[in-house]
Protein backbone atom coordinates (compact mmCIF):
# COMPACT_ATOMS: atom_id res chain seq x y z
CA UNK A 1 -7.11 11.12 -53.49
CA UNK A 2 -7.75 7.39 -54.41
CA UNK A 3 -4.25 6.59 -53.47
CA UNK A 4 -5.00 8.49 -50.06
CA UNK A 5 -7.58 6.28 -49.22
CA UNK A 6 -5.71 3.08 -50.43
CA UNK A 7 -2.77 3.98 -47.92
CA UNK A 8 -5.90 4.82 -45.00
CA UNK A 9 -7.42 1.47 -46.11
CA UNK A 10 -3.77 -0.23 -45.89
CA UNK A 11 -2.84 1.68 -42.53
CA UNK A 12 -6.37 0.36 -41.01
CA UNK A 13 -5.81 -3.16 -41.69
CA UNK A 14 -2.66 -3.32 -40.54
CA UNK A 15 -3.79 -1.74 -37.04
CA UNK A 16 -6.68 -3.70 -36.91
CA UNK A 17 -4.95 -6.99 -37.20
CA UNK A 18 -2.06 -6.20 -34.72
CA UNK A 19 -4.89 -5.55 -31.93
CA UNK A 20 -6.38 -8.67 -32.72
CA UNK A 21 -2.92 -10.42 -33.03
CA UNK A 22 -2.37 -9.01 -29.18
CA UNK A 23 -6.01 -9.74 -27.69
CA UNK A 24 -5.50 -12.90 -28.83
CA UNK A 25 -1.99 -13.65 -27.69
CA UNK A 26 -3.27 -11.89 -24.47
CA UNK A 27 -5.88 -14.22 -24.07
CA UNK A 28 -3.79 -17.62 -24.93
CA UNK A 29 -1.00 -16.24 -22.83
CA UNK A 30 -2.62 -17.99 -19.27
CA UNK A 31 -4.03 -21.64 -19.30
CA UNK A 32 -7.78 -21.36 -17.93
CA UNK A 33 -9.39 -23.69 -15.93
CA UNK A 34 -12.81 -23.64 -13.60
CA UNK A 35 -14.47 -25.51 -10.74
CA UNK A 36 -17.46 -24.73 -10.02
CA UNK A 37 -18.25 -24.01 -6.04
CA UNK A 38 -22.27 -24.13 -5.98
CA UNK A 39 -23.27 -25.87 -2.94
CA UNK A 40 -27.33 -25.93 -1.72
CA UNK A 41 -28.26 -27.49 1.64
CA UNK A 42 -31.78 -27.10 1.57
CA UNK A 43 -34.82 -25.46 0.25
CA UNK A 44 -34.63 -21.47 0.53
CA UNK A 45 -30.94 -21.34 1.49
CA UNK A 46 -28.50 -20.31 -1.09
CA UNK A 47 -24.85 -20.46 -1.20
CA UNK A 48 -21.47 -18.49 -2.98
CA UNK A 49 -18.35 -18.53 -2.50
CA UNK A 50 -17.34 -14.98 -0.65
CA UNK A 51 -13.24 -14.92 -0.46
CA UNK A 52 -10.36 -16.63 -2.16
CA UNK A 53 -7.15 -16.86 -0.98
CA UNK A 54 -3.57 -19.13 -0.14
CA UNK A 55 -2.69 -19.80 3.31
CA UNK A 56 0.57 -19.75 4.68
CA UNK A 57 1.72 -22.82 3.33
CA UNK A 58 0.84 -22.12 -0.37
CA UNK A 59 -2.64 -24.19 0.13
CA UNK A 60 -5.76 -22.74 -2.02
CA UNK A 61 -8.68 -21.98 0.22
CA UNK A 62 -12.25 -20.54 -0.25
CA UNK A 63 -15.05 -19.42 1.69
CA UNK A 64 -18.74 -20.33 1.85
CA UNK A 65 -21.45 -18.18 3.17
CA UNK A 66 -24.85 -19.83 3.36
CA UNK A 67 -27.38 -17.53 2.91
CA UNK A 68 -30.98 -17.38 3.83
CA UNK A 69 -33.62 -14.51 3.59
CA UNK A 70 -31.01 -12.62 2.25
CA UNK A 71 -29.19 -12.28 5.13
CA UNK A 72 -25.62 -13.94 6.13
CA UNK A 73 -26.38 -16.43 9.17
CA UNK A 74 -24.89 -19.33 11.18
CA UNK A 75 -28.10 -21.29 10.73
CA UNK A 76 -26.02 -23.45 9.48
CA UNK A 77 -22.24 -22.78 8.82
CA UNK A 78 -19.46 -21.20 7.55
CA UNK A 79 -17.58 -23.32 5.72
CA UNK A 80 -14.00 -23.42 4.17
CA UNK A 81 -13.38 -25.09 1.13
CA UNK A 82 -9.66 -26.67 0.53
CA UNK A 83 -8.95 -26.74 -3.32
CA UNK A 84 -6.99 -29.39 -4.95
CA UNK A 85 -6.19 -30.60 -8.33
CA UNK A 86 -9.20 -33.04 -8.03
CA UNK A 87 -11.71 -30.70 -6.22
CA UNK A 88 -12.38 -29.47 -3.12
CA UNK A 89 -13.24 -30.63 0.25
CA UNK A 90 -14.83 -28.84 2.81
CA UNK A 91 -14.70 -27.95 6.58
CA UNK A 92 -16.97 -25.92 9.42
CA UNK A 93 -15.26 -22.78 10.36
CA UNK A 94 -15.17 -23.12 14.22
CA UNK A 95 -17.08 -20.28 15.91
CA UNK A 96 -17.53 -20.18 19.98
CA UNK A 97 -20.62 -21.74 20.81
CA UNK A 98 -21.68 -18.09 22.97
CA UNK A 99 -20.99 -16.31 19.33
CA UNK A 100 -23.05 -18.65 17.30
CA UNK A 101 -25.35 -18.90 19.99
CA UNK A 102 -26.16 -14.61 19.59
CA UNK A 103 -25.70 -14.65 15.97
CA UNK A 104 -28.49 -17.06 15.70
CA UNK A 105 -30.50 -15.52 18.32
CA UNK A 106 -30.47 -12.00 17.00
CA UNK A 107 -30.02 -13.16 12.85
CA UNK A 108 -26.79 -11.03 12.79
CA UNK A 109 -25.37 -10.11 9.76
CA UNK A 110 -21.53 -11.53 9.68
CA UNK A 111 -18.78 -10.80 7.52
CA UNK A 112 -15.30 -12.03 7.71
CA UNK A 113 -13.49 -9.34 6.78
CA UNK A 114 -9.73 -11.37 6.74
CA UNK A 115 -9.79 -14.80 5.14
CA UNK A 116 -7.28 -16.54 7.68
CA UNK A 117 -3.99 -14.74 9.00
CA UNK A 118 -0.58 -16.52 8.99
CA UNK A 119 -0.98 -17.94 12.04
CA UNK A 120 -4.63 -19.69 11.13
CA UNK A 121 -6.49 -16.92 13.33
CA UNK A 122 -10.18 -15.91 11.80
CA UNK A 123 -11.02 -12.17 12.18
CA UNK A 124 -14.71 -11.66 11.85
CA UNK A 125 -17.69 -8.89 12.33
CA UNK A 126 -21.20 -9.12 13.36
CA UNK A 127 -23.86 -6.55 14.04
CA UNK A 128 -27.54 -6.83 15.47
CA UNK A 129 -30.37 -5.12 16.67
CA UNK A 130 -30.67 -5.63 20.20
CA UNK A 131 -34.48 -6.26 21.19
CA UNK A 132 -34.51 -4.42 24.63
CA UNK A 133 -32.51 -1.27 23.87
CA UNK A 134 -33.02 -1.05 19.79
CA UNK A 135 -29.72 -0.43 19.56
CA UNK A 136 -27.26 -1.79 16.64
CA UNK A 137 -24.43 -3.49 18.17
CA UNK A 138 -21.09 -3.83 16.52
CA UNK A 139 -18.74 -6.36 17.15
CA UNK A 140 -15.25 -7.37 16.31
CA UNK A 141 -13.83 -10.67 17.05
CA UNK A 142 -10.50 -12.89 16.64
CA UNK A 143 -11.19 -16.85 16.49
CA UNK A 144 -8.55 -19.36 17.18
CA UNK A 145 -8.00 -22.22 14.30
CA UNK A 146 -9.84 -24.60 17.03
CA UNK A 147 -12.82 -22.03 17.69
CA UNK A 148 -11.18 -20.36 20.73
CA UNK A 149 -12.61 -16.88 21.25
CA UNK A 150 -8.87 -14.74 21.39
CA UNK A 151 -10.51 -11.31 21.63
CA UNK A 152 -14.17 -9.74 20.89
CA UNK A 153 -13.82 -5.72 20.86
CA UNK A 154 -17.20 -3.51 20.66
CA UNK A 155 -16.57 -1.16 17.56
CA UNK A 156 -19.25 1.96 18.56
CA UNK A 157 -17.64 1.98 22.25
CA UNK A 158 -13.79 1.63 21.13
CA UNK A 159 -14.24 4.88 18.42
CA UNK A 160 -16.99 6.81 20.33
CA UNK A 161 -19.70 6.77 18.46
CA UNK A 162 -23.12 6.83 19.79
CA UNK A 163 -24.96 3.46 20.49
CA UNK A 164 -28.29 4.83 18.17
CA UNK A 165 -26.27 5.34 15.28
CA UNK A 166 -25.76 3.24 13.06
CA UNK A 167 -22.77 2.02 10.76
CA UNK A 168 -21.42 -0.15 8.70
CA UNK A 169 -17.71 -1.10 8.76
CA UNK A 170 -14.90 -3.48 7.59
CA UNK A 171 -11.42 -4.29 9.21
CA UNK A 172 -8.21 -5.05 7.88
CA UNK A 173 -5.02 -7.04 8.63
CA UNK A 174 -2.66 -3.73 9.84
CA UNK A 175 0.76 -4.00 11.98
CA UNK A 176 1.66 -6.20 14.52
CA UNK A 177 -1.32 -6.91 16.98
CA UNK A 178 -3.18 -3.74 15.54
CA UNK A 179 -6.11 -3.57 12.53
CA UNK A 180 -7.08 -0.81 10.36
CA UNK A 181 -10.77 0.13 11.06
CA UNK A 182 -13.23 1.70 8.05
CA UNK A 183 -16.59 2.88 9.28
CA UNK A 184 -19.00 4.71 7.73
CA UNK A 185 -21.67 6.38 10.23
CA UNK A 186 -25.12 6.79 8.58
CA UNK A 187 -26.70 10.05 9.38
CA UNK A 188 -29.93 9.66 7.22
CA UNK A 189 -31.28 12.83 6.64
CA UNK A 190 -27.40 14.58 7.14
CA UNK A 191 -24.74 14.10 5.60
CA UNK A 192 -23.04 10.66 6.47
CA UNK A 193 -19.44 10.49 8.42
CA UNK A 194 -17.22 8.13 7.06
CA UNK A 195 -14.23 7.63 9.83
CA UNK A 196 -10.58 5.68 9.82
CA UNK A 197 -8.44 4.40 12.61
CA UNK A 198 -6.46 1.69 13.91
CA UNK A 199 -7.34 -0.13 17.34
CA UNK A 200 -4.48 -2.36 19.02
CA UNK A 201 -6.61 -5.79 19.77
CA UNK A 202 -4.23 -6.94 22.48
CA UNK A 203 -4.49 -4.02 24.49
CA UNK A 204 -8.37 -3.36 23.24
CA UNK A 205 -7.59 0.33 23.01
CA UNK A 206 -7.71 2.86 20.10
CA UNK A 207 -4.48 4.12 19.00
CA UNK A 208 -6.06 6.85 16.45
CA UNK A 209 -8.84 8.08 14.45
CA UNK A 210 -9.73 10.64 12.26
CA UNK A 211 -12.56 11.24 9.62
CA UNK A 212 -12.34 10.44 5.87
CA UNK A 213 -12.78 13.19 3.30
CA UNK A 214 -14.73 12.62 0.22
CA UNK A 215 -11.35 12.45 -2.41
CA UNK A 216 -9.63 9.43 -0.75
CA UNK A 217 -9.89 5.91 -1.95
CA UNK A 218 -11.92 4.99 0.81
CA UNK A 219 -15.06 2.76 -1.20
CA UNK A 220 -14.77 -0.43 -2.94
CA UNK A 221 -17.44 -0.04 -5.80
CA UNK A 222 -20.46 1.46 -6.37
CA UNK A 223 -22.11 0.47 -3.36
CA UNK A 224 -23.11 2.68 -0.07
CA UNK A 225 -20.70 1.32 2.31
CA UNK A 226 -18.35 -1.28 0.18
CA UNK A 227 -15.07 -0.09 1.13
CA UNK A 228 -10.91 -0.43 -0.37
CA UNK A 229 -8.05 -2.16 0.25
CA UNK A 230 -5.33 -1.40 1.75
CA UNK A 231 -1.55 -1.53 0.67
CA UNK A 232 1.68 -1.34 2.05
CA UNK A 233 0.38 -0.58 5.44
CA UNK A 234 0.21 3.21 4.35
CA UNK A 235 -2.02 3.36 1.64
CA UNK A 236 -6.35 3.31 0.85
CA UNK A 237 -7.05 2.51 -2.42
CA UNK A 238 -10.50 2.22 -4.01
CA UNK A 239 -12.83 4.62 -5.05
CA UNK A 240 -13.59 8.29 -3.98
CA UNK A 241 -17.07 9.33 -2.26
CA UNK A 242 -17.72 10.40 -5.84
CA UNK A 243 -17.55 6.81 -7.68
CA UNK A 244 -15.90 8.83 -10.60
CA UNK A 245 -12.37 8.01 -9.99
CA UNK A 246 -10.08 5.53 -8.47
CA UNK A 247 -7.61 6.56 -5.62
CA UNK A 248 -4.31 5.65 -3.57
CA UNK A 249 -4.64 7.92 -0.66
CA UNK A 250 -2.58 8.02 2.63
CA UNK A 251 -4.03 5.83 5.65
CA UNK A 252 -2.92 8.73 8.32
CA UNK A 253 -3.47 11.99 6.68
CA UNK A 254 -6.08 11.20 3.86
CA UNK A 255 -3.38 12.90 1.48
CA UNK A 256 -3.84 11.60 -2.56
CA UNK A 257 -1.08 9.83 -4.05
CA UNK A 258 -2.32 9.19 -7.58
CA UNK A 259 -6.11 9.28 -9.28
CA UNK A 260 -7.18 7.38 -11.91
CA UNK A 261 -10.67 7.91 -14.06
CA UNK A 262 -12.83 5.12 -13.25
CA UNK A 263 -16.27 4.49 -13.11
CA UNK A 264 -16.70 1.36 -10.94
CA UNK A 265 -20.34 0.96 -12.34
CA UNK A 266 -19.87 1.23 -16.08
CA UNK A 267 -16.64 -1.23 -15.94
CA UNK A 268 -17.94 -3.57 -13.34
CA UNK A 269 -15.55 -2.83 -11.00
CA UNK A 270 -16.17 -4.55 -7.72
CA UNK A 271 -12.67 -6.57 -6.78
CA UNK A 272 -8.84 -5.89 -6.75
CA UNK A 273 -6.04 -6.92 -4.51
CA UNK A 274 -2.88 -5.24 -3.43
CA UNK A 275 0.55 -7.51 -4.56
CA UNK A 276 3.62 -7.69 -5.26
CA UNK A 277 3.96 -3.83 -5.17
CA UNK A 278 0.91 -3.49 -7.75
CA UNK A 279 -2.72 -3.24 -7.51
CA UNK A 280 -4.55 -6.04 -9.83
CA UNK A 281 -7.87 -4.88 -11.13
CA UNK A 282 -10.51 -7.17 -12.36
CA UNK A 283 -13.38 -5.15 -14.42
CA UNK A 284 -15.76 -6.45 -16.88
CA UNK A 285 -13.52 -7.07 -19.67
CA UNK A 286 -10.57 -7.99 -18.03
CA UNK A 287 -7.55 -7.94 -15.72
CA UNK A 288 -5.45 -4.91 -15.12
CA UNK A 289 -2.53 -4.08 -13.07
CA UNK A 290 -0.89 -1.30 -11.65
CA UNK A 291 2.94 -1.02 -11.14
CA UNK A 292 3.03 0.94 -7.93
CA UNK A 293 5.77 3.83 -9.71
CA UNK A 294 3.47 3.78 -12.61
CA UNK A 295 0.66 5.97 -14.15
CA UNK A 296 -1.20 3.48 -16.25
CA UNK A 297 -2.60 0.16 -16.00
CA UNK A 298 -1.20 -3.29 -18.43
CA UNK A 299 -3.97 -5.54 -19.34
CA UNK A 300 -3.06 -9.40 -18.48
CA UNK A 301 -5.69 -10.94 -18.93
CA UNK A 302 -8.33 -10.63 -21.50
CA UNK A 303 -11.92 -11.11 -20.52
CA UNK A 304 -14.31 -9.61 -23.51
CA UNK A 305 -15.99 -12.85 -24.56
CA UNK A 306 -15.61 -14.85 -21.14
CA UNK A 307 -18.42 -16.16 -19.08
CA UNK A 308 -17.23 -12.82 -16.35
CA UNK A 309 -18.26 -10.74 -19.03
CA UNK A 310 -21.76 -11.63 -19.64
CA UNK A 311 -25.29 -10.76 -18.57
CA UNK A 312 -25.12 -9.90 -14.53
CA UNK A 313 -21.68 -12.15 -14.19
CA UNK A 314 -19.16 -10.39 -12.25
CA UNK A 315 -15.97 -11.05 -10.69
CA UNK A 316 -16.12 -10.52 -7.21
CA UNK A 317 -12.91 -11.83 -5.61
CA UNK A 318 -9.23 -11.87 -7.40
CA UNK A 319 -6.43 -14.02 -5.77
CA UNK A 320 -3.07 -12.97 -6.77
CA UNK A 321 0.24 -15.11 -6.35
CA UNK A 322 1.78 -12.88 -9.07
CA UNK A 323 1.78 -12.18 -12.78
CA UNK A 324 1.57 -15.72 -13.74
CA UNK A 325 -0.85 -17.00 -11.47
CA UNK A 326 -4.36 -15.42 -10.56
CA UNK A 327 -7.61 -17.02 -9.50
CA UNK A 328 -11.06 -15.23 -9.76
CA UNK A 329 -14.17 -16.05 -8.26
CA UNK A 330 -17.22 -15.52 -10.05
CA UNK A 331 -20.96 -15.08 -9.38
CA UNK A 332 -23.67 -14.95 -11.31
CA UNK A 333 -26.42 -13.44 -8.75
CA UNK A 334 -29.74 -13.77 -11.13
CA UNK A 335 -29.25 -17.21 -12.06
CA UNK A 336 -31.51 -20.50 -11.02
CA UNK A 337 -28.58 -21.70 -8.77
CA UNK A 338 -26.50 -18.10 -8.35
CA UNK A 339 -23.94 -19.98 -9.58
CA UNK A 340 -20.32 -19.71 -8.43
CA UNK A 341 -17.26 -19.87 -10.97
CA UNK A 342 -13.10 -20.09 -8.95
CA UNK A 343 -11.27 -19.31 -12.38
CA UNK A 344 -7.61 -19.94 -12.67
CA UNK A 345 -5.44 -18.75 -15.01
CA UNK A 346 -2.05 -19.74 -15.00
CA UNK A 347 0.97 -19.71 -17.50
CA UNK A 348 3.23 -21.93 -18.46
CA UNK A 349 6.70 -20.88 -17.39
């Protein structure tokens, strides 16, 4: 029996070390490096970093929403912030003086839901209250790189749904001249609709919609109305209406590819990208991806003891290039500044 245990004892060691051996050789395999984005303009109004992501020419960009009363505004600016080896500079986002003009006006909420498309184009949402009919309106727009309004598409009127109700959506970079449309319709005391389609912005017409059962990966985290990505132009994936598991479903017929058990609460769950034929993950104690063919999930990059990892810290943008190159924004919400972290991790290769 002694020997029994000796061998258990021996066995236990042995397994012990080799995960330590491979968290740590996980952990030194990228080179880590941080800038910190915090920017404050004036008394009350408080800044982070929203979206990370490489332009066109391989150039590193952020951007900055300032924030006030909780609420995104142009009271001041958007801003884009060009990363270099030394820093950053920064630039105004130019918005069409009759869109900035009703933002401020009506203290819209704004979103950009696509950082900047290939050809330097700025895709963007806004929604108000309107103070004579006290109806929410819904807007999507398309900004030139020198602030030139190219197209400004009402989202209730193009899918049909009635001006009193109200939603929240997000839009996505689709095919040519076309984006793919999540909305979720809140019914308050019935059960809310949450709806898919894709409008062509050229021709300002719908080219289909249909509503989103509960099983697809239509949500982004644990929140009401954050919502997924989307991959290869065919796919959803994020969470189901559940929160209990995450899901690749079919954009046009809401059929389930593959399921995964997740909880996007208890992992901290709130960003992941589609590359490279893989989904990246970043939870609370580190970064996962997902081989497309695959069924499980390779850790890359270890997070247990990093700053991401502690108190309310979260991750909540990833920036892929591939597996030796990824950049995560982090945010620490409760902090005297709300500090804002862009991580790099690279390898040397």
């Amino acid at each position: 029996m002694e020997k029994l245990k000796t061998i258990i004892k021996k066995l236990l060691i042995i397994t012990l070390s080799f995960c330590l051996t491979a968290n740590t050789a996980l952990a030194n395999a990228y080179k880590e490096t941080q800038q910190n984005a915090f920017f404050r303009t004036r008394d009350n109004y408080k800044n982070h970093l929203s979206q990370t992501f490489y332009d066109n020419k391989h150039k590193l960009y952020s951007l900055l929403y300032y924030q006030y009363g909780g609420l995104l505004s142009f009271y001041d600016a958007l801003y884009l912030i060009k990363w270099n080896k030394d820093g950053h500079n920064t630039q105004v986002l130019k918005v069409p003086k009759k869109i900035s003009d009703e933002i401020s006006k009506y203290n819209a909420d704004t979103s950009i839901d696509n950082p900047i498309t290939s050809n330097g184009n700025i895709w963007m949402t806004y929604s108000y209250k309107d103070d004579k009919s006290n109806n929410w309106k819904n807007f999507f727009i398309r900004i030139s790189p020198k602030g030139k309004l190219l197209s400004r598409i009402n989202i209730k009127k193009i899918f049909g749904i009635p001006k009193k109700q109200h939603i929240y959506y997000n839009i996505h970079q689709y095919k040519k001249n076309k984006a793919f449309v999540q909305i979720h319709i809140d019914k308050l005391n019935r059960k809310d609709i949450y709806m898919a389609g894709v409008i062509d912005y050229k021709k300002n017409k719908l080219v289909w919609k249909r509503k989103v059962s509960d099983n697809e990966g239509f949500f982004k985290n644990y929140s009401s109305y954050g919502y997924g990505i989307i991959a290869k132009n065919k796919y959803m994936a994020g969470f189901n209406e559940a929160r209990n598991k995450f899901v690749i479903s079919n954009i046009r017929n809401g059929k389930v590819l593959k399921e995964f058990d997740l909880n996007p609460e208890e992992e901290n769950i709130v960003s992941y990208e589609y590359k490279n034929n893989a989904i990246y993950i970043a939870k609370k104690d580190g970064v996962y991806k997902l081989k497309w063919n695959e069924d499980k999930m390779d850790k890359l990059i270890d997070l247990q003891n990093h700053w991401l990892s502690k108190r309310h810290n979260y991750a909540c943008d990833i920036t892929v290039v591939n597996d030796n190159e990824i950049y995560i924004t982090g945010f620490d919400p409760f902090s005297e500044n709300e500090d804002t972290i862009l991580f790099s991790f690279k390898k040397n290769v």
